[in-house]
N, C-alpha and C. Protein backbone atom coordinates (compact mmCIF):
# COMPACT_ATOMS: atom_id res chain seq x y z
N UNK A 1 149.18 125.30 -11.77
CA UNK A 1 148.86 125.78 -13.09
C UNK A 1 150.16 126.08 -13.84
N UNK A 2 150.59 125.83 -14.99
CA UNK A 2 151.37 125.77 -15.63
C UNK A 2 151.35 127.29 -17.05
N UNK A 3 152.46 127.71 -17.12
CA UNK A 3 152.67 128.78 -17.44
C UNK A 3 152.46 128.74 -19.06
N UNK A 4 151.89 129.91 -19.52
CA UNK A 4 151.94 129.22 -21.07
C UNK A 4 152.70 130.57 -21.67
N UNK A 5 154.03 129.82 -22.76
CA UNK A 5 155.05 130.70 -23.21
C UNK A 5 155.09 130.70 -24.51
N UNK A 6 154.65 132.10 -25.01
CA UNK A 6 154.65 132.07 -26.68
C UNK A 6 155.61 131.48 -27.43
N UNK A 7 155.05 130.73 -28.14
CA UNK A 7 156.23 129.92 -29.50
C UNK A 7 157.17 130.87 -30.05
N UNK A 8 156.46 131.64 -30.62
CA UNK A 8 157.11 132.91 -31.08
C UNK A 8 158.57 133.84 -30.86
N UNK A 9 158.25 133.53 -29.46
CA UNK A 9 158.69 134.79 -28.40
C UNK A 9 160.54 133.85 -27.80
N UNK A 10 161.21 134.32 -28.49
CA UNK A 10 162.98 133.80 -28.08
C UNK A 10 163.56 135.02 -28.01
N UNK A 11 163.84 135.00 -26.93
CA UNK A 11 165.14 136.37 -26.04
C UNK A 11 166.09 135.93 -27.26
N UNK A 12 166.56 137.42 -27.62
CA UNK A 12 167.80 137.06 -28.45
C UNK A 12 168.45 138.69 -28.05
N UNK A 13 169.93 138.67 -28.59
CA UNK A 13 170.78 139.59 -28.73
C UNK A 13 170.37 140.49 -29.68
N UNK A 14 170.36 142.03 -29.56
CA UNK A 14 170.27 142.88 -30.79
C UNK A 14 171.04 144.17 -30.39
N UNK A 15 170.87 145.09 -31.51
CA UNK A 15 171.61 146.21 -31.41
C UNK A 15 170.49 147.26 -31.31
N UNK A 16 170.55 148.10 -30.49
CA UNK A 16 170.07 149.50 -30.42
C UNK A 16 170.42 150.05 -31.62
N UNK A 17 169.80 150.64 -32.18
CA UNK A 17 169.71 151.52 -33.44
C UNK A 17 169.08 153.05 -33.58
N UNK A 18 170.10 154.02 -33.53
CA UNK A 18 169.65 155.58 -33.44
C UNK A 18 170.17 156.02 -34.61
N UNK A 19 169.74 157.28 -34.87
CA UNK A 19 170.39 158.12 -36.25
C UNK A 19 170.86 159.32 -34.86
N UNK A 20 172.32 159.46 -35.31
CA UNK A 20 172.95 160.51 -34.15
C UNK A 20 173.41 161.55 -35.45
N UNK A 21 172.99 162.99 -35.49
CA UNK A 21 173.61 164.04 -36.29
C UNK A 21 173.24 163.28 -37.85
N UNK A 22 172.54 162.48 -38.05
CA UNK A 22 172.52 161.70 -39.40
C UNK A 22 173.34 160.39 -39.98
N UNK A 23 173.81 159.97 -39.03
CA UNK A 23 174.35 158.57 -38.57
C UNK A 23 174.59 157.81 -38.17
N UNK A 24 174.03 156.13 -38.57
CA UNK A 24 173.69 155.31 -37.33
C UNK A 24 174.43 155.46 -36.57
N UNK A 25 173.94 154.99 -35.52
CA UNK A 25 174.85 154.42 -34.14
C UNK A 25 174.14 153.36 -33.84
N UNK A 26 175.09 152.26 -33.61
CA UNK A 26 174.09 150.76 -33.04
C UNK A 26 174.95 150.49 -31.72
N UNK A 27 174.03 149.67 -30.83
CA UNK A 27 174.71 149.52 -29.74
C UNK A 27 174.57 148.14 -29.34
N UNK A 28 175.76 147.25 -28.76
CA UNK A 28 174.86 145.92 -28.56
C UNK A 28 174.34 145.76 -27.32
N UNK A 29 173.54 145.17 -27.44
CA UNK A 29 172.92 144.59 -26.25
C UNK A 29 172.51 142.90 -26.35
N UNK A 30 172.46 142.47 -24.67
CA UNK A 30 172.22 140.79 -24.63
C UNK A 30 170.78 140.56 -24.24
N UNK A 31 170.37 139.10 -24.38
CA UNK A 31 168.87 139.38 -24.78
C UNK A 31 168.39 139.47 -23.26
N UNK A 32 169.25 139.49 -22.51
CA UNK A 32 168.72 140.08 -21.11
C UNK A 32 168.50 141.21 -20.97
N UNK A 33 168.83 142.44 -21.97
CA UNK A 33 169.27 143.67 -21.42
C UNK A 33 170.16 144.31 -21.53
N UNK A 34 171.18 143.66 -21.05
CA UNK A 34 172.23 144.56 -20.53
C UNK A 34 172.98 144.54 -21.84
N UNK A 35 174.19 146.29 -21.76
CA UNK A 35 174.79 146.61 -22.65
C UNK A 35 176.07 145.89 -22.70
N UNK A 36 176.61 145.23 -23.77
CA UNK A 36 177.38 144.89 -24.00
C UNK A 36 178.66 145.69 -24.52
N UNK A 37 179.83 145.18 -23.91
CA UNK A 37 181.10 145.45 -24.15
C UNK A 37 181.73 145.60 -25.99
N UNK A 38 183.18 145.56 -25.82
CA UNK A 38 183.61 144.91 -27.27
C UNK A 38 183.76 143.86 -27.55
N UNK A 39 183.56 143.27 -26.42
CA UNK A 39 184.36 141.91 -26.22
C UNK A 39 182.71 141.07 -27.16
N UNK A 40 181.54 141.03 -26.43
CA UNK A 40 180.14 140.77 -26.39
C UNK A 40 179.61 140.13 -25.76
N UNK A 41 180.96 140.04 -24.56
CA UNK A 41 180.44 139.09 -23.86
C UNK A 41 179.38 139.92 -22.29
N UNK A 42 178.62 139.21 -22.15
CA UNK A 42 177.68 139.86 -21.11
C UNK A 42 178.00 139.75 -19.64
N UNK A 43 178.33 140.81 -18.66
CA UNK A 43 178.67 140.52 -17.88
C UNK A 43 177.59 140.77 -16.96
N UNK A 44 176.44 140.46 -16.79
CA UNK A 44 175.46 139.97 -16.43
C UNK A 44 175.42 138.83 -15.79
N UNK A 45 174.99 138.12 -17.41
CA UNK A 45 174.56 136.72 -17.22
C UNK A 45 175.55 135.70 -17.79
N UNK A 46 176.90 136.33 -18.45
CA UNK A 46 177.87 135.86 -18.49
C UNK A 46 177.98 134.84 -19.48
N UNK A 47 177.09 135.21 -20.71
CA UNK A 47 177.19 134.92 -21.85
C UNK A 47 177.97 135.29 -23.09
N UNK A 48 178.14 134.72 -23.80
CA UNK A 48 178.50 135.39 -25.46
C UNK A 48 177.84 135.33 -26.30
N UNK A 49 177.56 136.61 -26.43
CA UNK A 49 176.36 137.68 -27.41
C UNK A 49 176.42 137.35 -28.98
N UNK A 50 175.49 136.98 -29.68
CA UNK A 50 175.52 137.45 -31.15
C UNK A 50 174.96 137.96 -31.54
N UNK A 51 174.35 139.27 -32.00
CA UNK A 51 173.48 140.27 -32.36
C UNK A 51 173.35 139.80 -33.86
N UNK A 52 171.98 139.81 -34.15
CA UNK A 52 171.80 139.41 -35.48
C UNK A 52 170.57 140.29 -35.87
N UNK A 53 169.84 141.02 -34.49
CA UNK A 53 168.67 141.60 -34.61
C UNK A 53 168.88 143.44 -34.52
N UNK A 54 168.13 144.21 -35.28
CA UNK A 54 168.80 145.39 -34.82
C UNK A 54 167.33 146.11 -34.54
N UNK A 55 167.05 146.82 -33.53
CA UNK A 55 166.02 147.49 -32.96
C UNK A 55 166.17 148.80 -33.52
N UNK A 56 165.46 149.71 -33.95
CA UNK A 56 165.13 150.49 -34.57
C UNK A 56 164.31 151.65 -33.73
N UNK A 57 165.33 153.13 -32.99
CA UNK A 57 164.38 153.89 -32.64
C UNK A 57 163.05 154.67 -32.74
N UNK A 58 163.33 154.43 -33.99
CA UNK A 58 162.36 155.68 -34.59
C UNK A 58 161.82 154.80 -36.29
N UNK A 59 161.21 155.31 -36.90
CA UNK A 59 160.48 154.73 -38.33
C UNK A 59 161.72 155.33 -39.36
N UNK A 60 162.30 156.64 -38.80
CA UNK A 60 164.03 157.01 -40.07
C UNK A 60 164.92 156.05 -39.57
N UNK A 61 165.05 155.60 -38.59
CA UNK A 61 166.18 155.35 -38.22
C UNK A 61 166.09 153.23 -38.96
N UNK A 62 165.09 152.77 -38.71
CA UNK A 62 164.79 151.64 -39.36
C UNK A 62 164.69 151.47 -40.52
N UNK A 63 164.06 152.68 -41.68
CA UNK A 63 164.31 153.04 -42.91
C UNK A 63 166.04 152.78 -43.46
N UNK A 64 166.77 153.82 -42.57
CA UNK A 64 168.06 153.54 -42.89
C UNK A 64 168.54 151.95 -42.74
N UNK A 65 168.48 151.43 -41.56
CA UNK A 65 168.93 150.16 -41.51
C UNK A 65 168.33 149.62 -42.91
N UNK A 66 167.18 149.02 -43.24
CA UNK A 66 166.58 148.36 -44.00
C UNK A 66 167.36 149.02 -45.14
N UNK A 67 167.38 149.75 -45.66
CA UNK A 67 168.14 150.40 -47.09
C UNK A 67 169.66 149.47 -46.64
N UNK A 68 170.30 149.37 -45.79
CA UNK A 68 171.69 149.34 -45.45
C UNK A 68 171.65 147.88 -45.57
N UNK A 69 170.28 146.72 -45.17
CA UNK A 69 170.26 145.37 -45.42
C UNK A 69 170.40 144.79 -46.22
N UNK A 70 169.28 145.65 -47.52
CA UNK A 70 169.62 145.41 -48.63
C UNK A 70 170.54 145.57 -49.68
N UNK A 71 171.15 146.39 -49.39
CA UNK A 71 172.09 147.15 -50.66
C UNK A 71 173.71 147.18 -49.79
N UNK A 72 173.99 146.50 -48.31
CA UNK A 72 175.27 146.34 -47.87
C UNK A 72 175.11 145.19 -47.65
N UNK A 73 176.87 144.52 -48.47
CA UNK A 73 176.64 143.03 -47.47
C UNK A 73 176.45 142.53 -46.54
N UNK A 74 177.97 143.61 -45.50
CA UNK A 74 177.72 143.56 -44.24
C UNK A 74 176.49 143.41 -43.35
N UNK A 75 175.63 143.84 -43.55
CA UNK A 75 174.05 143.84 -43.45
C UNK A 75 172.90 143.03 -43.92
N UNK A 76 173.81 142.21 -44.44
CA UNK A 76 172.69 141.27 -45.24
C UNK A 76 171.97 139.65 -43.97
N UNK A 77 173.15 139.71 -43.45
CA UNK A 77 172.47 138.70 -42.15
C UNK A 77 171.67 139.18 -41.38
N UNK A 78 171.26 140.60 -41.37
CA UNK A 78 170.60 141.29 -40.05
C UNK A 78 169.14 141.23 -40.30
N UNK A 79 168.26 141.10 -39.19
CA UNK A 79 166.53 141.44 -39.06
C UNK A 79 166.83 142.71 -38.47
N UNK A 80 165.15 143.07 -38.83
CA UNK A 80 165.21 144.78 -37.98
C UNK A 80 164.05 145.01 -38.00
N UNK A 81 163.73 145.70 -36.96
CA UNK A 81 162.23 145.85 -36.13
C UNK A 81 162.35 147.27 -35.60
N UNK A 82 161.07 147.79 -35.55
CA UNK A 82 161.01 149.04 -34.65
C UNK A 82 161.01 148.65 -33.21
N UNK A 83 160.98 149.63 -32.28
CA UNK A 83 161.09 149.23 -30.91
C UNK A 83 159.76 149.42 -30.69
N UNK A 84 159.41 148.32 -29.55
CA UNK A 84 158.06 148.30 -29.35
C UNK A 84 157.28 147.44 -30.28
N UNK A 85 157.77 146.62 -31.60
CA UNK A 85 156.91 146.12 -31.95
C UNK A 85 157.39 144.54 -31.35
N UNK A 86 156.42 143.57 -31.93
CA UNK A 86 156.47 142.23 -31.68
C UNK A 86 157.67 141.30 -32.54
N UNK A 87 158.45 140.31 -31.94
CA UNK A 87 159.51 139.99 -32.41
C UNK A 87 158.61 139.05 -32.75
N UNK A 88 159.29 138.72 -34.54
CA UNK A 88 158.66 137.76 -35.71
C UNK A 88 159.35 136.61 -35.96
């Protein structure tokens, strides 16, 4: 029997996203998991990371990102999701 794998559904790189004292903190991570260095590279699975996705702890903390997508450049390549929901 053959496995059936959502279309949808691609492991990718993202950043952890918290509000610490009232300011983000993002963290990277590879779409395996594991936390990534400065470098980005994963020493895992021994890849190189591009975070383009940013996970969102909480419903403030994704608020901020999303304000920061729109209105910073820097931010303008990024998706962002709460944690726990379904990647789109």
């Amino acid at each position: 029997m053959t496995r059936i794998v959502e279309k949808e559904y691609i492991p990718r790189d993202y950043y952890e996203a918290a509000l610490e004292n009232g300011s983000l903190s993002m963290k990277p991570c590879c779409a395996c998991g594991n936390r990534l260095d400065e470098d980005y590279r994963c020493a895992k699975c021994r890849r190189e990371c591009r975070c383009h996705l940013i996970v969102c702890q909480d419903e403030a903390t994704l608020d901020r990102v999303r304000h920061y997508i729109r209105s910073a450049s820097q931010f303008s390549g990024f998706k962002a999701r709460l944690a726990g929901e379904r990647q789109r």
